[in-house]
PDB file of N, CA and C in Angstrom:
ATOM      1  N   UNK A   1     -55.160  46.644 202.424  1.00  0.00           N
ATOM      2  CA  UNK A   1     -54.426  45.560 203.037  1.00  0.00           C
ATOM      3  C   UNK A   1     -55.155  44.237 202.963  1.00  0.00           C
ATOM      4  N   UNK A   2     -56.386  44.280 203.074  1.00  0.00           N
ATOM      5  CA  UNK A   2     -57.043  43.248 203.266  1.00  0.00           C
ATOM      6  C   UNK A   2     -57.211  42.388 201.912  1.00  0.00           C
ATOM      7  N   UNK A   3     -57.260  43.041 200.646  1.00  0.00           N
ATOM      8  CA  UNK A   3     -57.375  42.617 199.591  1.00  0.00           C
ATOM      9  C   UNK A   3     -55.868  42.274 198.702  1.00  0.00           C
ATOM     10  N   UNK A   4     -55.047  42.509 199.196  1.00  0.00           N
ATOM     11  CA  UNK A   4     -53.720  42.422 199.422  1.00  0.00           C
ATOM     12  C   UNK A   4     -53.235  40.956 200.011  1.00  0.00           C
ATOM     13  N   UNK A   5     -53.666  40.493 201.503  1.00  0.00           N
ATOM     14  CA  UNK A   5     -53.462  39.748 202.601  1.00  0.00           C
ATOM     15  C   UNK A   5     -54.358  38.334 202.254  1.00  0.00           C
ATOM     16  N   UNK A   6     -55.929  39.063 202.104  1.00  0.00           N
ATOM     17  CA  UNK A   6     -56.439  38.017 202.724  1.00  0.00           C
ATOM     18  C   UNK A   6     -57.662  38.441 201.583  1.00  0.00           C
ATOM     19  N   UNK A   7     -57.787  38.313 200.013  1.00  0.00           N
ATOM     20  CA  UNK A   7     -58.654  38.876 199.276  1.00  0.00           C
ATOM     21  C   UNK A   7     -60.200  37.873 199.849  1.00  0.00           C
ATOM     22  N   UNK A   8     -60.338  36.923 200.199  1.00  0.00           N
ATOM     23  CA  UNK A   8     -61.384  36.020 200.109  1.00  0.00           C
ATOM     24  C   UNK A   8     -62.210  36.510 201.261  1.00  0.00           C
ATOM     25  N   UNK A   9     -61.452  37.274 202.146  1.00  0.00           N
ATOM     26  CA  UNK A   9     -62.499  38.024 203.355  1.00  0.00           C
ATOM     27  C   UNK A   9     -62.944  39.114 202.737  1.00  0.00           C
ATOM     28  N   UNK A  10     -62.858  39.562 202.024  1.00  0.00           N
ATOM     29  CA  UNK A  10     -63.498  41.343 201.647  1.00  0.00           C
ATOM     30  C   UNK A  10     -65.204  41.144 201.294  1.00  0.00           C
ATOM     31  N   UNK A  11     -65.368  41.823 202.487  1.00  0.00           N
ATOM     32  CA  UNK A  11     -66.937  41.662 202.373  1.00  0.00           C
ATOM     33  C   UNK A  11     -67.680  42.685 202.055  1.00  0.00           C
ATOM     34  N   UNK A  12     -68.924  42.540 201.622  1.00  0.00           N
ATOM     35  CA  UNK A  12     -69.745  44.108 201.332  1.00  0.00           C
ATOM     36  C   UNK A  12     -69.732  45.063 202.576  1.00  0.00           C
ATOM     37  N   UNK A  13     -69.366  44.579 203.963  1.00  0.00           N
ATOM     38  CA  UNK A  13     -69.054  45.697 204.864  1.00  0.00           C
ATOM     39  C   UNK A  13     -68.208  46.396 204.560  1.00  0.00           C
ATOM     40  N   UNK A  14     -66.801  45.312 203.634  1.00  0.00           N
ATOM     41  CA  UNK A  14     -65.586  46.588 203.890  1.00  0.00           C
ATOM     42  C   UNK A  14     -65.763  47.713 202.697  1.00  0.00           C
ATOM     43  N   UNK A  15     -66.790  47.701 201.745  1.00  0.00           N
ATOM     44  CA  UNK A  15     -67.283  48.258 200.641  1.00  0.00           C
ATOM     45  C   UNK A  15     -68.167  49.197 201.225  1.00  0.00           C
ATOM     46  N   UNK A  16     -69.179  49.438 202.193  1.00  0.00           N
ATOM     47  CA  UNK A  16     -69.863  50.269 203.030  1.00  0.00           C
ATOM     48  C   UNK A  16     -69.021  50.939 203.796  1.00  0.00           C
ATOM     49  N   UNK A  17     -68.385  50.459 204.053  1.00  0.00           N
ATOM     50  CA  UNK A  17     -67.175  51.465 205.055  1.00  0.00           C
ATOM     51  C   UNK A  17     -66.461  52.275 204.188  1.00  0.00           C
ATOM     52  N   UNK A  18     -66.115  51.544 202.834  1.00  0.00           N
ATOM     53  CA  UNK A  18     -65.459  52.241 202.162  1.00  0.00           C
ATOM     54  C   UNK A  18     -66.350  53.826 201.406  1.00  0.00           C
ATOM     55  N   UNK A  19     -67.805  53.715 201.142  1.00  0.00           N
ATOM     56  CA  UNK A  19     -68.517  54.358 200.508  1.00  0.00           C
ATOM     57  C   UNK A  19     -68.924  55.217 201.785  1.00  0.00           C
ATOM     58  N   UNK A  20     -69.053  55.231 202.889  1.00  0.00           N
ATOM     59  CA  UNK A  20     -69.127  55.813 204.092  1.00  0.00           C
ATOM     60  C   UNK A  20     -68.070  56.520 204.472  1.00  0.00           C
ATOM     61  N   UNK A  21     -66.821  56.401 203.976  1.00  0.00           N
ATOM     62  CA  UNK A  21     -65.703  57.600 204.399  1.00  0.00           C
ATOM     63  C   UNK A  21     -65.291  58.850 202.802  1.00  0.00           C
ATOM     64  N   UNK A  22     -66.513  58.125 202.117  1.00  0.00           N
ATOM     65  CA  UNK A  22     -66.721  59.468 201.424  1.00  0.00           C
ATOM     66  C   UNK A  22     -66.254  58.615 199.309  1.00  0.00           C
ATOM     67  N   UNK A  23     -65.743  57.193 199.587  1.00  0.00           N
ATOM     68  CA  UNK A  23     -65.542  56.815 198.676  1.00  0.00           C
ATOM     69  C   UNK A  23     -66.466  56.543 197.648  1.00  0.00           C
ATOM     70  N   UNK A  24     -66.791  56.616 195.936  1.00  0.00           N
ATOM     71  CA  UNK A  24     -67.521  56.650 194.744  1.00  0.00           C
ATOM     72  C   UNK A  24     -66.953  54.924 195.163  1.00  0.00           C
ATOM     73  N   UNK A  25     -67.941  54.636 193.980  1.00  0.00           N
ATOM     74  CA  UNK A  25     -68.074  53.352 193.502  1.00  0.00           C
ATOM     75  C   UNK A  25     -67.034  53.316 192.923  1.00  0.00           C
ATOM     76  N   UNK A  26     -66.510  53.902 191.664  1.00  0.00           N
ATOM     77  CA  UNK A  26     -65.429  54.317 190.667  1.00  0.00           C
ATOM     78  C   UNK A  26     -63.932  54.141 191.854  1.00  0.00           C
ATOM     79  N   UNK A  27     -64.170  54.801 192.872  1.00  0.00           N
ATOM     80  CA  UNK A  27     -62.920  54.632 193.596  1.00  0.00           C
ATOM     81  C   UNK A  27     -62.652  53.462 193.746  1.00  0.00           C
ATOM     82  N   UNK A  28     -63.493  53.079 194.778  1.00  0.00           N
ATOM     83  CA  UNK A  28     -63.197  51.789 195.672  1.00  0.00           C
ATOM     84  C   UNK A  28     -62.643  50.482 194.192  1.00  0.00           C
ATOM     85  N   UNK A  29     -63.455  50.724 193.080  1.00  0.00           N
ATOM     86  CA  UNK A  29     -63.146  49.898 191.883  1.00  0.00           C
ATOM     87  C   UNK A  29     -61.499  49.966 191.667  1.00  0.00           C
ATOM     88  N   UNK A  30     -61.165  51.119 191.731  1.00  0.00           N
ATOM     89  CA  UNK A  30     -59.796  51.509 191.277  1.00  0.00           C
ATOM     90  C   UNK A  30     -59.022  50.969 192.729  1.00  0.00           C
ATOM     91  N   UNK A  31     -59.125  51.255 193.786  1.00  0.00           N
ATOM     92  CA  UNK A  31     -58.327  51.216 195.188  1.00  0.00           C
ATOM     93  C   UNK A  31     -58.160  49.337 195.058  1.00  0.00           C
ATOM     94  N   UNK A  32     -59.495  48.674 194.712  1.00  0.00           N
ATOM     95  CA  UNK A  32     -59.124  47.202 194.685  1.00  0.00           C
ATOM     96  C   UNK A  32     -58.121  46.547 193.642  1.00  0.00           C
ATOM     97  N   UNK A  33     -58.508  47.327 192.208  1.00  0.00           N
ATOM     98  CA  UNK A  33     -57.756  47.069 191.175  1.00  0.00           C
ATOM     99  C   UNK A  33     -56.102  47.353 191.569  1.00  0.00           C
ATOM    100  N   UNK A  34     -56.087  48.334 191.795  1.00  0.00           N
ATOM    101  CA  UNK A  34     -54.515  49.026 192.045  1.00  0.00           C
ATOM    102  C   UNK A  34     -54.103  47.873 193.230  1.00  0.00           C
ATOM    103  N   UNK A  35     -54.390  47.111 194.497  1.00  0.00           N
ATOM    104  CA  UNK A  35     -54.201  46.401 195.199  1.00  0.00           C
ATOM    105  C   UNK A  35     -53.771  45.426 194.513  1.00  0.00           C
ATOM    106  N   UNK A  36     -54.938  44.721 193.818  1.00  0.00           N
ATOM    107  CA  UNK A  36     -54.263  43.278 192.918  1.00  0.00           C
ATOM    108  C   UNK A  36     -53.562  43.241 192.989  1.00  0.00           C
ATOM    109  N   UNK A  37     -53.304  44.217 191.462  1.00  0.00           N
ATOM    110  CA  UNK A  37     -52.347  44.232 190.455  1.00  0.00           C
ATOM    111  C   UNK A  37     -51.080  44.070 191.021  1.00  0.00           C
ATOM    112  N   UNK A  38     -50.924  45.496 192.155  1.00  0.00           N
ATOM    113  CA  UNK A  38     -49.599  45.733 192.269  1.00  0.00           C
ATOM    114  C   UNK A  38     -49.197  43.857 193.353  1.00  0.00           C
ATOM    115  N   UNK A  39     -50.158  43.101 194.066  1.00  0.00           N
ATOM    116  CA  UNK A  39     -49.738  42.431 194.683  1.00  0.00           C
ATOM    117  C   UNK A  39     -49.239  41.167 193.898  1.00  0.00           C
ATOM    118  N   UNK A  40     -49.819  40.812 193.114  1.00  0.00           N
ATOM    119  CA  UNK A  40     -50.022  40.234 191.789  1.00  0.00           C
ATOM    120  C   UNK A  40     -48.279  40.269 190.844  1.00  0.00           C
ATOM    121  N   UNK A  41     -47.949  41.518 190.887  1.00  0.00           N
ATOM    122  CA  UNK A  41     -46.464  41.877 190.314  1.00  0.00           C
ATOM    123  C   UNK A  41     -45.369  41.738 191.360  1.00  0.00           C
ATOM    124  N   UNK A  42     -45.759  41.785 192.606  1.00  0.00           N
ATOM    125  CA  UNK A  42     -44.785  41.803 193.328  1.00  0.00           C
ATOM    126  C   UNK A  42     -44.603  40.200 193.258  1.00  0.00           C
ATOM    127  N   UNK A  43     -45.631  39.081 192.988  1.00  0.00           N
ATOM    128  CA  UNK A  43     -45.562  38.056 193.075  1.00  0.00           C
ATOM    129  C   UNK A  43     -45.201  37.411 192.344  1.00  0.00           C
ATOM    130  N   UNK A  44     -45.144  37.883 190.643  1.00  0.00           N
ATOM    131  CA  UNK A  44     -44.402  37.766 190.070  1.00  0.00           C
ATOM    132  C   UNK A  44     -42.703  38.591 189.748  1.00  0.00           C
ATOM    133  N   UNK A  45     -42.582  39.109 190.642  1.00  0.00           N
ATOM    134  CA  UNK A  45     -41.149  39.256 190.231  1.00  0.00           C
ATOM    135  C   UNK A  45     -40.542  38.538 191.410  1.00  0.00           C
ATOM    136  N   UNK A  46     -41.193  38.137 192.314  1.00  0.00           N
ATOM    137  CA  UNK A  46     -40.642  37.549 193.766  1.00  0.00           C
ATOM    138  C   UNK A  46     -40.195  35.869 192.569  1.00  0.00           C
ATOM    139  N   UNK A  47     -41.290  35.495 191.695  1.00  0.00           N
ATOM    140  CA  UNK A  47     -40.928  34.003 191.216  1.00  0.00           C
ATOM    141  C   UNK A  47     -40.289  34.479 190.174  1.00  0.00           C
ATOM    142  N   UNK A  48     -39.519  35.821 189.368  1.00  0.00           N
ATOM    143  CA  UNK A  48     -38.851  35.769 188.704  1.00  0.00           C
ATOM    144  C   UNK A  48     -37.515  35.418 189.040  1.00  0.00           C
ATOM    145  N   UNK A  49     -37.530  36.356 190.219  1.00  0.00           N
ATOM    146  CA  UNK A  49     -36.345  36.123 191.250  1.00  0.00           C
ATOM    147  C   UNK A  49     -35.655  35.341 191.491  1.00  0.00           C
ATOM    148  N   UNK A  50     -36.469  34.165 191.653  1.00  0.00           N
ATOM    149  CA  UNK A  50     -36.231  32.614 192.039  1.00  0.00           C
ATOM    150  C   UNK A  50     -35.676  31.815 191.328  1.00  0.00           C
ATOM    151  N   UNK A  51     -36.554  32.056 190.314  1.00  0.00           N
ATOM    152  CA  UNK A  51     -35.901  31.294 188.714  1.00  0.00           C
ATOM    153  C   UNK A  51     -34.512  31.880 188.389  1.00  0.00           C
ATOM    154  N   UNK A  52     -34.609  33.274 188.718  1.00  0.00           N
ATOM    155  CA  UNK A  52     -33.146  33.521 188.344  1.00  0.00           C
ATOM    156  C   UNK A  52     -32.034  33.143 189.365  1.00  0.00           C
ATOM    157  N   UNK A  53     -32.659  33.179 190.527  1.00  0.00           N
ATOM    158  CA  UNK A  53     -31.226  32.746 191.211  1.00  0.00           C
ATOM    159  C   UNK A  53     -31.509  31.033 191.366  1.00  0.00           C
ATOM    160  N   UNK A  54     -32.102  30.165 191.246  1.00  0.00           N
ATOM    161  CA  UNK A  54     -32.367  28.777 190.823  1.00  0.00           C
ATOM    162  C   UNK A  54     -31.319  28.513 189.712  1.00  0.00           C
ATOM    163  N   UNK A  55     -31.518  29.129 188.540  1.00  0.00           N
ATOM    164  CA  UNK A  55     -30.546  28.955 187.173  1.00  0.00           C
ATOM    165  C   UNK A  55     -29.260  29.473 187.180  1.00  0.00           C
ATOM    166  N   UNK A  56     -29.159  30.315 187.968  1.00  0.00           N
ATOM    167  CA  UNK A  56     -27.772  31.087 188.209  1.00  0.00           C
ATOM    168  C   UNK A  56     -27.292  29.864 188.976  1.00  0.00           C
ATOM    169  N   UNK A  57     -27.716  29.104 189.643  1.00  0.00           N
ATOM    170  CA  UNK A  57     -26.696  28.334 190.844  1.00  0.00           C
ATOM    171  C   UNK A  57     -26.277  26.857 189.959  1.00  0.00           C
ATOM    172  N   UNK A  58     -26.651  26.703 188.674  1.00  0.00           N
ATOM    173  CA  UNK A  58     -26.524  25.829 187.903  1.00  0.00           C
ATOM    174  C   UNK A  58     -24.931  25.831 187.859  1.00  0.00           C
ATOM    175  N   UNK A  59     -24.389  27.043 187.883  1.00  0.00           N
ATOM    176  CA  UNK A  59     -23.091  27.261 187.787  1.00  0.00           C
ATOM    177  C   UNK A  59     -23.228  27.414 185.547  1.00  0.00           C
ATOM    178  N   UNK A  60     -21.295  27.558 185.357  1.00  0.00           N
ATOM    179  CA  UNK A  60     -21.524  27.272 183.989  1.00  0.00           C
ATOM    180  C   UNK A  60     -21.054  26.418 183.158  1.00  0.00           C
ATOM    181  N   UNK A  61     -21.973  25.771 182.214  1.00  0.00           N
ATOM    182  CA  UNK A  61     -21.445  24.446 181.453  1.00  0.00           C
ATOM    183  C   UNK A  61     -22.454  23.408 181.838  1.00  0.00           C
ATOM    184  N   UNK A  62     -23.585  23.954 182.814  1.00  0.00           N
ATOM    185  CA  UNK A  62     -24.408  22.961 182.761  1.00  0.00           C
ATOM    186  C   UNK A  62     -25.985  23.332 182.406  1.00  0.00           C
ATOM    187  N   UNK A  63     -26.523  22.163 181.682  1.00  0.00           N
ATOM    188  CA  UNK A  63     -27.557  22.383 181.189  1.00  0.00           C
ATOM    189  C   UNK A  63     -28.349  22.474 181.886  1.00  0.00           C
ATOM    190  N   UNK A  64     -29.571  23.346 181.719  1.00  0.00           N
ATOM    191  CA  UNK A  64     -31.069  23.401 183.087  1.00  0.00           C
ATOM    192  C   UNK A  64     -31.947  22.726 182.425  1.00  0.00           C
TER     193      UNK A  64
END
């Protein structure tokens, strides 16, 4: 969540906590990656979204 929310707080605590409930290095690598990404895509389809209903409201016969 945090890397999701608020990436610029993730501190080497939340990386000790993470390696302390039993997590590899390899994980926590993957658990942040998989966060991005997926937040990253949701953010782009949220501005695909936009654009499409932005251009859709052009109506038709008019140029964008």
């Amino acid at each position: 969540g945090k890397v999701v929310a608020t990436p610029a707080l993730v501190t080497d605590a939340d990386f000790a906590a993470g390696r302390a409930a039993g997590l590899s290095e390899d994980q926590l690598f993957e658990v942040v990656v998989c966060a991005a990404v997926g937040q990253a895509t949701r953010q782009y389809e949220a501005g695909l979204a936009a654009l499409d209903e932005a251009l859709g409201s052009l109506g038709d016969g008019q140029v964008g």
